[in-house]
Protein backbone atom coordinates (compact mmCIF):
# COMPACT_ATOMS: atom_id res chain seq x y z
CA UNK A 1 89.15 58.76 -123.01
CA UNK A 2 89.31 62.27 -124.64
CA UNK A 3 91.46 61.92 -128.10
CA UNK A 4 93.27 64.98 -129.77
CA UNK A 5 92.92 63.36 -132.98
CA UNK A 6 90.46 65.87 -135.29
CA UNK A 7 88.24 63.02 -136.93
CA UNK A 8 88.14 61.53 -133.11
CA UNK A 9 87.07 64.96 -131.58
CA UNK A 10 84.68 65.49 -134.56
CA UNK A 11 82.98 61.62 -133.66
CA UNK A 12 82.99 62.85 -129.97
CA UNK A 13 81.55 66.22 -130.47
CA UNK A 14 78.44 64.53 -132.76
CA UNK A 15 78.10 62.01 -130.07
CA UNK A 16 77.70 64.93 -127.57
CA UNK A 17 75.57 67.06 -129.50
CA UNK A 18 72.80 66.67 -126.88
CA UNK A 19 74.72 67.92 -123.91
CA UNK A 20 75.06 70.93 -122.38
CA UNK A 21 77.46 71.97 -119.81
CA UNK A 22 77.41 74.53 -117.07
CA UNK A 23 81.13 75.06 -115.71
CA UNK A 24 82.81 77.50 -113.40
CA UNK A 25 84.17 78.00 -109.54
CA UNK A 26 82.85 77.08 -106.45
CA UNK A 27 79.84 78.86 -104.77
CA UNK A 28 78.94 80.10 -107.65
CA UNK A 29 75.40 78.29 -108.00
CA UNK A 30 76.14 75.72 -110.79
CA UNK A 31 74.29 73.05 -108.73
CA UNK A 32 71.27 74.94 -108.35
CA UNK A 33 70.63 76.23 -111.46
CA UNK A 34 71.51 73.00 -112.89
CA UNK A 35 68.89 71.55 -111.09
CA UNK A 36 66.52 74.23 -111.87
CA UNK A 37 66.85 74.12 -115.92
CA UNK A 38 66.24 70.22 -115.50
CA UNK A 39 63.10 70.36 -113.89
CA UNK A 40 62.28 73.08 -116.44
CA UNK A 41 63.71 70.97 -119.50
CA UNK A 42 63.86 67.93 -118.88
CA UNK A 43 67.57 67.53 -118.84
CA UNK A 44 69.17 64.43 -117.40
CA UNK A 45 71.78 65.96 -114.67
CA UNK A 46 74.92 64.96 -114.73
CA UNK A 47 77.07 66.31 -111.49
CA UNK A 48 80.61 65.89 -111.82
CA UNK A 49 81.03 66.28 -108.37
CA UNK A 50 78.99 63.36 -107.38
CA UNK A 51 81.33 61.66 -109.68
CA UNK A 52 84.87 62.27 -108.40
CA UNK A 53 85.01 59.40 -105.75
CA UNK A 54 84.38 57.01 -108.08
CA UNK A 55 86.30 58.29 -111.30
CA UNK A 56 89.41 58.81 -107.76
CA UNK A 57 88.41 54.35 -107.81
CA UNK A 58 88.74 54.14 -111.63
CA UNK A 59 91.71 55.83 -112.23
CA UNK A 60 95.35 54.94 -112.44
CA UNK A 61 98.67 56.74 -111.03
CA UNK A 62 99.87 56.61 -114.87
CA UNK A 63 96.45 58.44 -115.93
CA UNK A 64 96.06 60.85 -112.83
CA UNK A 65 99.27 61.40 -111.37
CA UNK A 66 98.17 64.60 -109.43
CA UNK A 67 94.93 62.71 -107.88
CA UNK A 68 97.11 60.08 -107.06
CA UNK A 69 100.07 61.86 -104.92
CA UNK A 70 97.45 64.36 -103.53
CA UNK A 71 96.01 61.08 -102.21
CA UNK A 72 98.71 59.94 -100.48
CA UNK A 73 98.93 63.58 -98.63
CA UNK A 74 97.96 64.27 -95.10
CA UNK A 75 95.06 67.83 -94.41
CA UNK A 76 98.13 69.58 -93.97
CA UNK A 77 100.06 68.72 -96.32
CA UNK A 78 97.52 69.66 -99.30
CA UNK A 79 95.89 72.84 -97.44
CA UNK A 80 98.57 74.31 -95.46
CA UNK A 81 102.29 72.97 -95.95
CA UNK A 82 102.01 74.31 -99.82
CA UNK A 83 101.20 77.57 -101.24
CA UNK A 84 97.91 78.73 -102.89
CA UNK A 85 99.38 79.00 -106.30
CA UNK A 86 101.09 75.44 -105.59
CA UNK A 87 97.51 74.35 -104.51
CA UNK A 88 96.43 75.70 -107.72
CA UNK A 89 98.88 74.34 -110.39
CA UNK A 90 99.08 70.59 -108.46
CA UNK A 91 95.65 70.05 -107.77
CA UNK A 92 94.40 67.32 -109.92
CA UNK A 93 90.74 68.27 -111.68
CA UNK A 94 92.17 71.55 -112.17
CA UNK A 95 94.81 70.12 -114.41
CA UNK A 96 91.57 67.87 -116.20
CA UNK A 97 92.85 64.46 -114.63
CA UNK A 98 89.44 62.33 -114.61
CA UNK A 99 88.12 64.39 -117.75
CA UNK A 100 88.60 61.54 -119.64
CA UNK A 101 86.76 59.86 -117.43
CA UNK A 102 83.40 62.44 -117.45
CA UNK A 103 83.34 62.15 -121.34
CA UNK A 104 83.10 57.92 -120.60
CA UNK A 105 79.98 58.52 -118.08
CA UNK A 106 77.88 61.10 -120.79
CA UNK A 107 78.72 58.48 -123.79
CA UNK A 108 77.23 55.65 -121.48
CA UNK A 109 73.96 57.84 -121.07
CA UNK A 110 70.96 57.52 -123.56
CA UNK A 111 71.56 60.03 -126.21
CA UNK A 112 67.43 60.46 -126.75
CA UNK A 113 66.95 62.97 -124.29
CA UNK A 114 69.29 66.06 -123.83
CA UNK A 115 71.86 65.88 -121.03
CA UNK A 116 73.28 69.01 -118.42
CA UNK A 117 76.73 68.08 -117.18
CA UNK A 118 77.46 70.55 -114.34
CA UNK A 119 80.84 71.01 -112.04
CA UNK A 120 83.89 73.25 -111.93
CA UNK A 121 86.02 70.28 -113.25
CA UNK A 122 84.58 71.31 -116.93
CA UNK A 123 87.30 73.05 -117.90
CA UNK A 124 86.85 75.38 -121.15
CA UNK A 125 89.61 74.40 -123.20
CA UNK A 126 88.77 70.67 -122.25
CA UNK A 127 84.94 71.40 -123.46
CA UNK A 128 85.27 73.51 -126.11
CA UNK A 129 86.51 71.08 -128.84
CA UNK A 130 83.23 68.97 -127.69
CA UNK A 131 80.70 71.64 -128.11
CA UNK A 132 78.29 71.57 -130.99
CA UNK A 133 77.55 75.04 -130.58
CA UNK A 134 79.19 77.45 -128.40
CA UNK A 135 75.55 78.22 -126.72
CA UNK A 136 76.18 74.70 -125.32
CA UNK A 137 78.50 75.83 -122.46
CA UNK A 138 78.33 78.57 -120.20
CA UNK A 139 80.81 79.07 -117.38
CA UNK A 140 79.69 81.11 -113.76
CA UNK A 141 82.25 83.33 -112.01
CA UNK A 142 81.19 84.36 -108.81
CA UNK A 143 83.29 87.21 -107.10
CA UNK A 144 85.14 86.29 -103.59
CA UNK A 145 82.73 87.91 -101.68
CA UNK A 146 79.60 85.95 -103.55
CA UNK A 147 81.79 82.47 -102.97
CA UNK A 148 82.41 83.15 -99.17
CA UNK A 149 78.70 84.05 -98.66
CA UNK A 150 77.90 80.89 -100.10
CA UNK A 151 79.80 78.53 -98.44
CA UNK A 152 78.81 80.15 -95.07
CA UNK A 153 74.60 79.78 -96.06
CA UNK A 154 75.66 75.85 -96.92
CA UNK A 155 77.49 75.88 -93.91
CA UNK A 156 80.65 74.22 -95.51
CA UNK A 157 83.49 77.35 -95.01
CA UNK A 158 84.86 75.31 -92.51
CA UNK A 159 84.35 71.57 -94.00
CA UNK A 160 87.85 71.09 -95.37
CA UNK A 161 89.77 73.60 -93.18
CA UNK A 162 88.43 72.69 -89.76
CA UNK A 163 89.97 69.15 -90.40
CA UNK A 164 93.84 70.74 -90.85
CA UNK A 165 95.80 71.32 -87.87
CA UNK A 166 95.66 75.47 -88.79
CA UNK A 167 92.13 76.01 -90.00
CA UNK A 168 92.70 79.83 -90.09
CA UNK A 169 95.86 79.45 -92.56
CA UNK A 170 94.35 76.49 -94.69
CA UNK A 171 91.01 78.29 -95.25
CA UNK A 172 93.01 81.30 -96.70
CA UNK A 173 94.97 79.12 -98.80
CA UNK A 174 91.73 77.44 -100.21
CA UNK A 175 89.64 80.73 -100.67
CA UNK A 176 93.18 82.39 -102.71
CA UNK A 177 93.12 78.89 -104.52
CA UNK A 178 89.23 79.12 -105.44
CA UNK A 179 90.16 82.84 -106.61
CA UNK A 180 92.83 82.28 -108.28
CA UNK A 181 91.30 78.90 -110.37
CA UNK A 182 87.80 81.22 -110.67
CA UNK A 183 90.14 84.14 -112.69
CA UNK A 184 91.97 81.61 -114.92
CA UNK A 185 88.44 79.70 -115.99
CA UNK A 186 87.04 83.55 -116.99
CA UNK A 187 90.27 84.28 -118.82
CA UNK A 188 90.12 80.81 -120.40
CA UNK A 189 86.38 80.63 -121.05
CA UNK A 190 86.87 84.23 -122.85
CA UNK A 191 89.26 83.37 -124.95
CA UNK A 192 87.29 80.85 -126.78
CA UNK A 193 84.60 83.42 -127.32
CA UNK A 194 82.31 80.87 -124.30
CA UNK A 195 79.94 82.66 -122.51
CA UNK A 196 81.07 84.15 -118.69
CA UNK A 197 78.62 84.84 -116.35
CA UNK A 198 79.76 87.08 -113.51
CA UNK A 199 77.92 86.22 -109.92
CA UNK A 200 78.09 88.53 -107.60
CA UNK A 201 76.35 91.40 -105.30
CA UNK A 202 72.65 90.91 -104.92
CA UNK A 203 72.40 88.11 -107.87
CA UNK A 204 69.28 86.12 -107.18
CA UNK A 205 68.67 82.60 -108.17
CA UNK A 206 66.29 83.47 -110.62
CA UNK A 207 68.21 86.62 -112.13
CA UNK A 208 71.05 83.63 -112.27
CA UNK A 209 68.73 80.86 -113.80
CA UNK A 210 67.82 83.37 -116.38
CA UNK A 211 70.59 84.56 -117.41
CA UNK A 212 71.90 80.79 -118.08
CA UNK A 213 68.32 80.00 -119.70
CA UNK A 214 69.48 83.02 -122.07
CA UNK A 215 72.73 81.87 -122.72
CA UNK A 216 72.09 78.76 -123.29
CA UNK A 217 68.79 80.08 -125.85
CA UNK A 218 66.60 77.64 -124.29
């Protein structure tokens, strides 16, 4: 698990030297320019996301006490019943539960060939202490309007809401949640002097894919 100790961190953050991470909010085309600079590179991909049922399986209710009553909730009860800023403060990978639990997975991977960890649960002031340069980490913020467009081409706007007993009033909350989450990563990301990219208007994959190549000096 992740260790505040300095010499700890310092260990972790040599054993890490070879990853990379791409972090930031949803619909804002982590996936697919993580996919992209691996093809290009020859990075091994790590996707959180593809992750979070089974680091949900390995953790405890001591460890992850968020995950663990948000489990126990009903649809309604996480995406209507509560308030997006409730939403926002309660809900577990936004609070790093299971970060612990990322670093595990990278250390387990061979360190001979460079490693891009992608997902919005890579929080910047969870990353930061484990970057060997601050061109390792970049974080994408994609504006409301970007985020809504894409979850309508994947055809997921209505994945989680359409399961609630008030779709309308649960996809609001989880689009004001997403927004609200998306602002505090920039802020965040910023203040460690990490790199921001914005995402928005008529952004292409490849302008995007560039301008992480760039940031990342590859």
């Amino acid at each position: 698990m992740v260790t505040e100790r300095p010499g700890e961190v310092a260990a972790l953050r040599e054993r890490l030297r070879h990853v990379r991470w791409i972090g930031g909010g949803s619909g804002a085309g982590k996936s697919t320019v993580a996919r992209r600079l691996a093809d290009r590179h020859g990075f091994h991909l790590y996707d959180t996301d593809a992750a979070m049922r089974d680091h949900a399986a390995r953790s405890t209710p001591g460890e992850c006490p968020h995950l663990h009553a948000f489990m126990a909730m009903d649809m309604d009860e996480r995406w209507v019943d509560r308030s997006p800023e409730t939403m926002l403060e309660t809900f577990h990978w936004f609070r790093g539960e299971g970060f612990g639990l990322i670093v595990e997975d990278l250390l387990r991977l061979p360190p001979e060939r460079p490693v891009l960890a992608e997902g919005f649960r890579l929080l910047p002031s969870l990353v930061e202490p484990l970057l060997a340069t601050a061109r390792h980490g970049v974080w994408l913020v994609p504006s409301p309007g970007f985020r809504l467009d894409a979850f309508r081409s994947r055809g997921s706007l209505w994945q989680i809401a359409g399961r609630t007993g008030d779709p309308d009033r649960a996809l609001r909350n989880l689009l004001e949640r997403d927004r609200l989450f998306t602002e505090r990563l920039a802020r965040e990301a910023r203040g460690f002097g990490l790199a921001v990219i914005e995402v928005g208007g008529a952004m292409t994959e490849d302008d995007l894919t560039g301008r992480v190549t760039a940031a990342f000096g590859l």
